[in-house]
C-alpha atoms as a PDB file:
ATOM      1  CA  UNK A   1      -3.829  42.634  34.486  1.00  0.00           C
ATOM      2  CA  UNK A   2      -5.105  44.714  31.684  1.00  0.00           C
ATOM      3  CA  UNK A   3      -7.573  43.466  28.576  1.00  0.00           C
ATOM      4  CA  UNK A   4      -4.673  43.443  26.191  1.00  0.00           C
ATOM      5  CA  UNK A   5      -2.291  41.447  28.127  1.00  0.00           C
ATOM      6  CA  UNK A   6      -4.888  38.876  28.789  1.00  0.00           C
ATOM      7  CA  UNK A   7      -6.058  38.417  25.464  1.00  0.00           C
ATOM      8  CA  UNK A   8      -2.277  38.338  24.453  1.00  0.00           C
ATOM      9  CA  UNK A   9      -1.417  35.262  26.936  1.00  0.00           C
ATOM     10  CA  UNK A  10      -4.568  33.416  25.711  1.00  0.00           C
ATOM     11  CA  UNK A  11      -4.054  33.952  22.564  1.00  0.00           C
ATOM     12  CA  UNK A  12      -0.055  32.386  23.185  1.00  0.00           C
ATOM     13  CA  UNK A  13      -1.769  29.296  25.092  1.00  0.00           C
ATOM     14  CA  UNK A  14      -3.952  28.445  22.162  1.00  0.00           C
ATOM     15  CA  UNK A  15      -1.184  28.810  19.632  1.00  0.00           C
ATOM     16  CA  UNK A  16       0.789  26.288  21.761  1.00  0.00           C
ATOM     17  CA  UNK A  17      -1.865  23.958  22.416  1.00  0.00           C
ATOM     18  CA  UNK A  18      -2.568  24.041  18.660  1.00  0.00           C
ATOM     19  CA  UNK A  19       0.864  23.650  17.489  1.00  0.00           C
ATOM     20  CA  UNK A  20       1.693  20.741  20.126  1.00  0.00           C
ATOM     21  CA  UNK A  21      -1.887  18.823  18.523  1.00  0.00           C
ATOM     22  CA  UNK A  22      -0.072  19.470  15.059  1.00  0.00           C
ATOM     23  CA  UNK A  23       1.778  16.074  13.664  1.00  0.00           C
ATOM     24  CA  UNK A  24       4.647  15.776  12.368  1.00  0.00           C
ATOM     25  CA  UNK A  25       4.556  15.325   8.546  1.00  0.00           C
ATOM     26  CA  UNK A  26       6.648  12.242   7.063  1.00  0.00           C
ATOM     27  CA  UNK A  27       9.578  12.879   5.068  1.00  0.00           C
ATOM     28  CA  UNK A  28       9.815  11.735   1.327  1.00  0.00           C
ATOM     29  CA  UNK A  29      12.038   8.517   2.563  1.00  0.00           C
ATOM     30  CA  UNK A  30       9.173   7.884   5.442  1.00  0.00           C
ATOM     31  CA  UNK A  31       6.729   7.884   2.637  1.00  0.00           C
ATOM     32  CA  UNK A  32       8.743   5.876  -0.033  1.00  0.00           C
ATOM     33  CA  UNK A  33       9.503   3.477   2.791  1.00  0.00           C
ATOM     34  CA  UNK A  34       6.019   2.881   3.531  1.00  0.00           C
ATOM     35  CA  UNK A  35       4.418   2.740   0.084  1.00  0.00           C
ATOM     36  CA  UNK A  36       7.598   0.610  -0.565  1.00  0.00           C
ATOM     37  CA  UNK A  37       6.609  -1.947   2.245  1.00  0.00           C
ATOM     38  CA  UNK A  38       2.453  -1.654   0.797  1.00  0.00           C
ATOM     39  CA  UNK A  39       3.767  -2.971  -2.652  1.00  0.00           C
ATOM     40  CA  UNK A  40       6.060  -5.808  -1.857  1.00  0.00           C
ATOM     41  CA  UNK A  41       3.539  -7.295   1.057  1.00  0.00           C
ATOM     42  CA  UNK A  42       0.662  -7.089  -1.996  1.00  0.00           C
ATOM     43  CA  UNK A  43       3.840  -8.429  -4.911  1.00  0.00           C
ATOM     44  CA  UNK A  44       3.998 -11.105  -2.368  1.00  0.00           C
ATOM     45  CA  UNK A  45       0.488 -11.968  -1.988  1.00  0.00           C
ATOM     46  CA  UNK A  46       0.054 -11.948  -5.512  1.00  0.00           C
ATOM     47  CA  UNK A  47       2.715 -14.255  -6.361  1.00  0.00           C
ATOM     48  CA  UNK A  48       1.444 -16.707  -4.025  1.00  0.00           C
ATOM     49  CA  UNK A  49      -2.186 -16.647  -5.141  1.00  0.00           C
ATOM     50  CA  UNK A  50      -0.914 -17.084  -8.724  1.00  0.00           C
ATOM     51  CA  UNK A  51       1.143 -20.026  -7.690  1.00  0.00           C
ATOM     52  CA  UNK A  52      -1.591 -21.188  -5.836  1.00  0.00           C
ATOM     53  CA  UNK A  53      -3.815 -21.300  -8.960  1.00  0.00           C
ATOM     54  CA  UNK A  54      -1.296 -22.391 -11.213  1.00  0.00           C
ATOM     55  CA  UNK A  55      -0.593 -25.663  -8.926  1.00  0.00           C
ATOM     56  CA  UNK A  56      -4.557 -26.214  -8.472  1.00  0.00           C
ATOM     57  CA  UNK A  57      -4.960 -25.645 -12.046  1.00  0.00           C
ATOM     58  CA  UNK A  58      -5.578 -28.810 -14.296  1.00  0.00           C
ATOM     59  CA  UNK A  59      -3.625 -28.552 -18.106  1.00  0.00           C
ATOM     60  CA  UNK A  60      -5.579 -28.808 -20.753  1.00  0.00           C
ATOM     61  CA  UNK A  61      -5.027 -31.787 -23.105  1.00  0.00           C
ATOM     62  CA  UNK A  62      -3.520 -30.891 -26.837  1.00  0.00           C
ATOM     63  CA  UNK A  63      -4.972 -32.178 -29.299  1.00  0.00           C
ATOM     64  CA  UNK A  64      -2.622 -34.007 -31.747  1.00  0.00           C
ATOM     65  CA  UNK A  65      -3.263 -33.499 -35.458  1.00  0.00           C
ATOM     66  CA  UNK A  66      -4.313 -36.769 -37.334  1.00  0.00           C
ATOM     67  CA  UNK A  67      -2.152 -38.183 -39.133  1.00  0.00           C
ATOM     68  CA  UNK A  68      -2.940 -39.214 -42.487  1.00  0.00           C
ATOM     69  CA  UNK A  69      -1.408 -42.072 -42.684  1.00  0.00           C
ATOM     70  CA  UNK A  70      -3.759 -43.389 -39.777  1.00  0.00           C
ATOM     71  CA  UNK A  71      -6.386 -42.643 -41.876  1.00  0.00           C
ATOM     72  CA  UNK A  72      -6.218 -45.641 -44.100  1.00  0.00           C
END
């Protein structure tokens, strides 16, 4: 087999090989999907720390004005 044709079938073996290593790139919907799913899983974490804090949290008391009529 001459030089040429050998370097010409190695060369096709290692495009192959390369190409079938290559992935796949997601498509704009794969992506929004995804990022989608990220945000409501961390909206939803969110919400329940805040509710979480809000339940353990203790209300301050408000202070009433005096009344002047107390006053005497």
């Amino acid at each position: 087999m001459p030089a040429h044709m050998v370097r010409l079938a190695l060369g096709a073996a290692i495009s192959v090989t390369a190409l079938s290593a290559c992935k796949k790139e997601p498509s704009f919907d794969e992506r929004y999907a995804s990022a989608h799913k990220v945000i409501q899983e961390k909206a939803a974490e969110l919400e329940k720390d805040m509710s979480s804090r809000a339940a353990d949290a203790q209300p301050s008391p408000i202070p009433r004005p005096s009344d002047p009529a107390d006053a005497t």
